[in-house]
C-alpha atoms as a PDB file:
ATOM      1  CA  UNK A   1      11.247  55.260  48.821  1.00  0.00           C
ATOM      2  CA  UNK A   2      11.156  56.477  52.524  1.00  0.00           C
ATOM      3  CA  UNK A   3       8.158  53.754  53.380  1.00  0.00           C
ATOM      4  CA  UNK A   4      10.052  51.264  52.057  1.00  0.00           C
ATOM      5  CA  UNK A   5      11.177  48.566  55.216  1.00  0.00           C
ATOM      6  CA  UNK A   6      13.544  46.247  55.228  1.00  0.00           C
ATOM      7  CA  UNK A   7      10.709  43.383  55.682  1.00  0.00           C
ATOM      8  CA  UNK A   8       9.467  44.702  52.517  1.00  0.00           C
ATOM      9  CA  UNK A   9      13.046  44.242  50.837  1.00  0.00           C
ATOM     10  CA  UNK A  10      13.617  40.589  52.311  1.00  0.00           C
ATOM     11  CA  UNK A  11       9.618  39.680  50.952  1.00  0.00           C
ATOM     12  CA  UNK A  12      10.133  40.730  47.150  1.00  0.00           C
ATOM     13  CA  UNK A  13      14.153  39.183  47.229  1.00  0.00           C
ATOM     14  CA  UNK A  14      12.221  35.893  49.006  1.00  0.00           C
ATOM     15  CA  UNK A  15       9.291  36.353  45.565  1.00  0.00           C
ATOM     16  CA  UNK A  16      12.419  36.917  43.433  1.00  0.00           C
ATOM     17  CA  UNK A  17      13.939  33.766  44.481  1.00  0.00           C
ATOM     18  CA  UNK A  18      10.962  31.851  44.576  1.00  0.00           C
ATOM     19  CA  UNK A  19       9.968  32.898  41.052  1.00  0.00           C
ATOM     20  CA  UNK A  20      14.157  32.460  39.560  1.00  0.00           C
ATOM     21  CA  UNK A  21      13.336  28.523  41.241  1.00  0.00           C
ATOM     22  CA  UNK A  22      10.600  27.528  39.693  1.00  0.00           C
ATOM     23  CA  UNK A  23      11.506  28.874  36.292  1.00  0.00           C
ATOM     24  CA  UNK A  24      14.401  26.563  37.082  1.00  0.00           C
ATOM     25  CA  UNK A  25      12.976  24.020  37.912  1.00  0.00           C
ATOM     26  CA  UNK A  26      10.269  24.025  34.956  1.00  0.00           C
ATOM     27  CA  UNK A  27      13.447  24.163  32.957  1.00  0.00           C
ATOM     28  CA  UNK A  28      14.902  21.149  34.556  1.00  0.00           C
ATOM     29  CA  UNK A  29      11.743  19.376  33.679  1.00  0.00           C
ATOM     30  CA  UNK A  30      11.250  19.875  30.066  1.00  0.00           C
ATOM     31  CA  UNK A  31      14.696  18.792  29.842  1.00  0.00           C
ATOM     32  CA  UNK A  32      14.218  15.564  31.493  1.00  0.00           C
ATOM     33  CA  UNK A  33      11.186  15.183  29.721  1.00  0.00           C
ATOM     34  CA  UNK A  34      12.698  15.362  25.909  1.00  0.00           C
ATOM     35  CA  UNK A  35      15.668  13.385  27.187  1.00  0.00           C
ATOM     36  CA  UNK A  36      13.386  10.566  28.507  1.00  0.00           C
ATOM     37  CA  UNK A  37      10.606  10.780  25.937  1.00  0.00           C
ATOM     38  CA  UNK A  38      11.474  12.800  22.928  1.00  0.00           C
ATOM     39  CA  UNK A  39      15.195  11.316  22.575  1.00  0.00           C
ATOM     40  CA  UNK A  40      13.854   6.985  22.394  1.00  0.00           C
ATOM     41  CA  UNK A  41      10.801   7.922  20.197  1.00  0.00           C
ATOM     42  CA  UNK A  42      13.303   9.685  17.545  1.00  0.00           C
ATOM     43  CA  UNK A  43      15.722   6.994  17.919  1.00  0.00           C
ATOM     44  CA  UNK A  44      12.492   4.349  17.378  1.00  0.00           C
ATOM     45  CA  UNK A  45      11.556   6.306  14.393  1.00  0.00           C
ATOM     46  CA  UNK A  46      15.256   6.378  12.740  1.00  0.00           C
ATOM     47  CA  UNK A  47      15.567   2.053  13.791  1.00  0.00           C
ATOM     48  CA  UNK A  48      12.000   2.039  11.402  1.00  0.00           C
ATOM     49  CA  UNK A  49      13.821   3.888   8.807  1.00  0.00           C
ATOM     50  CA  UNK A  50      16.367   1.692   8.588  1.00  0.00           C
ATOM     51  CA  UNK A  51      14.570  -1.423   8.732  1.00  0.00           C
ATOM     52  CA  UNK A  52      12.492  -0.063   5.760  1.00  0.00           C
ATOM     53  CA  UNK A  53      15.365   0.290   3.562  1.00  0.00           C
ATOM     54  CA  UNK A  54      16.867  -2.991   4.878  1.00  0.00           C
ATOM     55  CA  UNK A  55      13.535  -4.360   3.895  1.00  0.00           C
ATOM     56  CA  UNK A  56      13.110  -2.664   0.330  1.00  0.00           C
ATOM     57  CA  UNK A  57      16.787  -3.663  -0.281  1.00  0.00           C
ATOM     58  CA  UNK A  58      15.680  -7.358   1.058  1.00  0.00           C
ATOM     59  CA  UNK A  59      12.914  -7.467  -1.629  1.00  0.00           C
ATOM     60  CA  UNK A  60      14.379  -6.016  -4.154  1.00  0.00           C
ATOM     61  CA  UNK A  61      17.283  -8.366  -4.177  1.00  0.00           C
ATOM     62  CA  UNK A  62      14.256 -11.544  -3.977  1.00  0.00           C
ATOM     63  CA  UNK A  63      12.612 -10.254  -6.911  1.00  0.00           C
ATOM     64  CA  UNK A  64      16.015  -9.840  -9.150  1.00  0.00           C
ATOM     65  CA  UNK A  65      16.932 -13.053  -8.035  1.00  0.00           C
ATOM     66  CA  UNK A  66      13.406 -14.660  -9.256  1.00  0.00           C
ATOM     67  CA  UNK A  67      13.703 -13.596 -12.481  1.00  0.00           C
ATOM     68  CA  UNK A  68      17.240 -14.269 -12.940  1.00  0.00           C
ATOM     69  CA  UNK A  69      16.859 -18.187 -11.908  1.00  0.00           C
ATOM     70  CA  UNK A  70      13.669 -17.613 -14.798  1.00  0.00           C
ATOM     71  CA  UNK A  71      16.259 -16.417 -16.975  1.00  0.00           C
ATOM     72  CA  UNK A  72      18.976 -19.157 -16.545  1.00  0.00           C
ATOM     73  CA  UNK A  73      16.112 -21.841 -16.447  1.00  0.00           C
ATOM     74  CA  UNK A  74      14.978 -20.557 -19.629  1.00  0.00           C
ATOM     75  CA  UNK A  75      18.251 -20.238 -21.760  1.00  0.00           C
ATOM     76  CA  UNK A  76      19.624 -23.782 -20.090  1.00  0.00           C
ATOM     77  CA  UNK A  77      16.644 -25.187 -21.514  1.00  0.00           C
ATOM     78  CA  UNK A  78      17.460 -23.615 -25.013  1.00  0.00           C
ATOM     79  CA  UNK A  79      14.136 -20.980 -24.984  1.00  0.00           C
ATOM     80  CA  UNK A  80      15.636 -18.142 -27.054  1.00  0.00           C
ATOM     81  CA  UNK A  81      16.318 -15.256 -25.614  1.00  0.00           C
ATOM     82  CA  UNK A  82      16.366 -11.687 -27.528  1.00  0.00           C
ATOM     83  CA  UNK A  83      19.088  -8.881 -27.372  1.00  0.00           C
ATOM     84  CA  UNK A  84      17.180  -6.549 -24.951  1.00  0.00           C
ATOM     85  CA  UNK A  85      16.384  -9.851 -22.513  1.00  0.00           C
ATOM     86  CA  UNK A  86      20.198 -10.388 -22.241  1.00  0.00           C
ATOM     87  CA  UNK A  87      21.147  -6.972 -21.522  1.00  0.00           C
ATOM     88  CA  UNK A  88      18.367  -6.722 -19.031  1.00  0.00           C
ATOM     89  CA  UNK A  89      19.514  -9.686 -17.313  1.00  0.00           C
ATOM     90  CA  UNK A  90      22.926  -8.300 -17.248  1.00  0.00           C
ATOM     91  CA  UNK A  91      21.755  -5.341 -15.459  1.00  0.00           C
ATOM     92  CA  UNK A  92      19.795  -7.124 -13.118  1.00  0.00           C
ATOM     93  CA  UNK A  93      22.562  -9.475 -12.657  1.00  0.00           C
ATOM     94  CA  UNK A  94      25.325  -6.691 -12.100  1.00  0.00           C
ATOM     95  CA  UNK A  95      22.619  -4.995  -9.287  1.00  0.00           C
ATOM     96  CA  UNK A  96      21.793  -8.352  -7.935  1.00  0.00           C
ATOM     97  CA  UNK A  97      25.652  -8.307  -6.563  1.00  0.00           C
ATOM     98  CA  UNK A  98      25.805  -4.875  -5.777  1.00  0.00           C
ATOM     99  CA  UNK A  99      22.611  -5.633  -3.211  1.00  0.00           C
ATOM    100  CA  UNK A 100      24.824  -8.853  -1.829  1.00  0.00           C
ATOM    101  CA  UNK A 101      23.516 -11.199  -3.728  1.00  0.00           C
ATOM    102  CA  UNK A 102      26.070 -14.438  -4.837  1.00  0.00           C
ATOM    103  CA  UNK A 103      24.911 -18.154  -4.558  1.00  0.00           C
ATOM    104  CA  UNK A 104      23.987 -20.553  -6.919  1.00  0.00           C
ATOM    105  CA  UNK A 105      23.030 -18.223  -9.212  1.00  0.00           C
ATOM    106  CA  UNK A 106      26.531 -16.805  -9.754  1.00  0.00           C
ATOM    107  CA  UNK A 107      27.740 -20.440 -10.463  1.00  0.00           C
ATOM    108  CA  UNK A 108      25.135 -20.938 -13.264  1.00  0.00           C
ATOM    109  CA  UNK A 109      25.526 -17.348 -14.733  1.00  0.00           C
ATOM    110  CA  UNK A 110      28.881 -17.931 -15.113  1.00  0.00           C
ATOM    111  CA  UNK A 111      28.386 -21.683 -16.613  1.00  0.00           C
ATOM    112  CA  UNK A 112      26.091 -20.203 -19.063  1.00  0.00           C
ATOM    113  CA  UNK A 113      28.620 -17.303 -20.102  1.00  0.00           C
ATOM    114  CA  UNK A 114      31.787 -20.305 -20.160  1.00  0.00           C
ATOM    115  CA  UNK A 115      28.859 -21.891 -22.531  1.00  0.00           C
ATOM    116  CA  UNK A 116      28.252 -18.685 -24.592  1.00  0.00           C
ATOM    117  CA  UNK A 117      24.783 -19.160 -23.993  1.00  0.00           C
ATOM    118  CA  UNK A 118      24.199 -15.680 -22.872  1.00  0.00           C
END
């Protein structure tokens, strides 16, 4: 400890500092590198994810629809239709509002019904 100068003090303080900065500043960096690239590339993946269920939801809703205009076309033109056919086209009728769905085809399910076709 007697060898020990105060130039030598004031050097490892100055390494000290040095070092505590650039761990800082490394710190700093990573930051503003997951802000600027992590943070939009998450937020692109989660917009995909919700444009694939908007999608699937999208289709779904086409393909009841299809076979429900099928279904009215059918019993309007006085093709029988069985038990299990009419409760299936309930069900895809009842989910075919729950995904949005209410145009014509709620105006001819609703004829049919005043009709007691189905």
């Amino acid at each position: 400890m007697e060898n020990v100068s105060l130039g030598q003090i004031a050097s490892i303080i100055t390494l000290l500092g040095v070092f505590i900065g650039a761990i800082t500043g490394f710190i700093a960096f990573v930051k503003s590198f997951v802000s600027k690239v992590l943070k939009p590339l998450d937020q692109k993946i989660e917009n995909l994810q919700r444009v694939s269920s908007l999608n699937r939801n999208n289709i779904e809703l086409e393909l009841i629809k299809m076979f429900l205009v099928n279904f009215i076309n059918d019993v309007e033109h006085g093709n029988y239709k069985s038990g299990i056919q009419k409760k299936n086209a309930y069900e895809l009728y009842d989910r075919y509002q729950k995904l949005g769905g209410n145009s014509y085809i709620h105006d001819s399910w609703e004829k049919l019904i005043k009709e007691k076709k189905i």
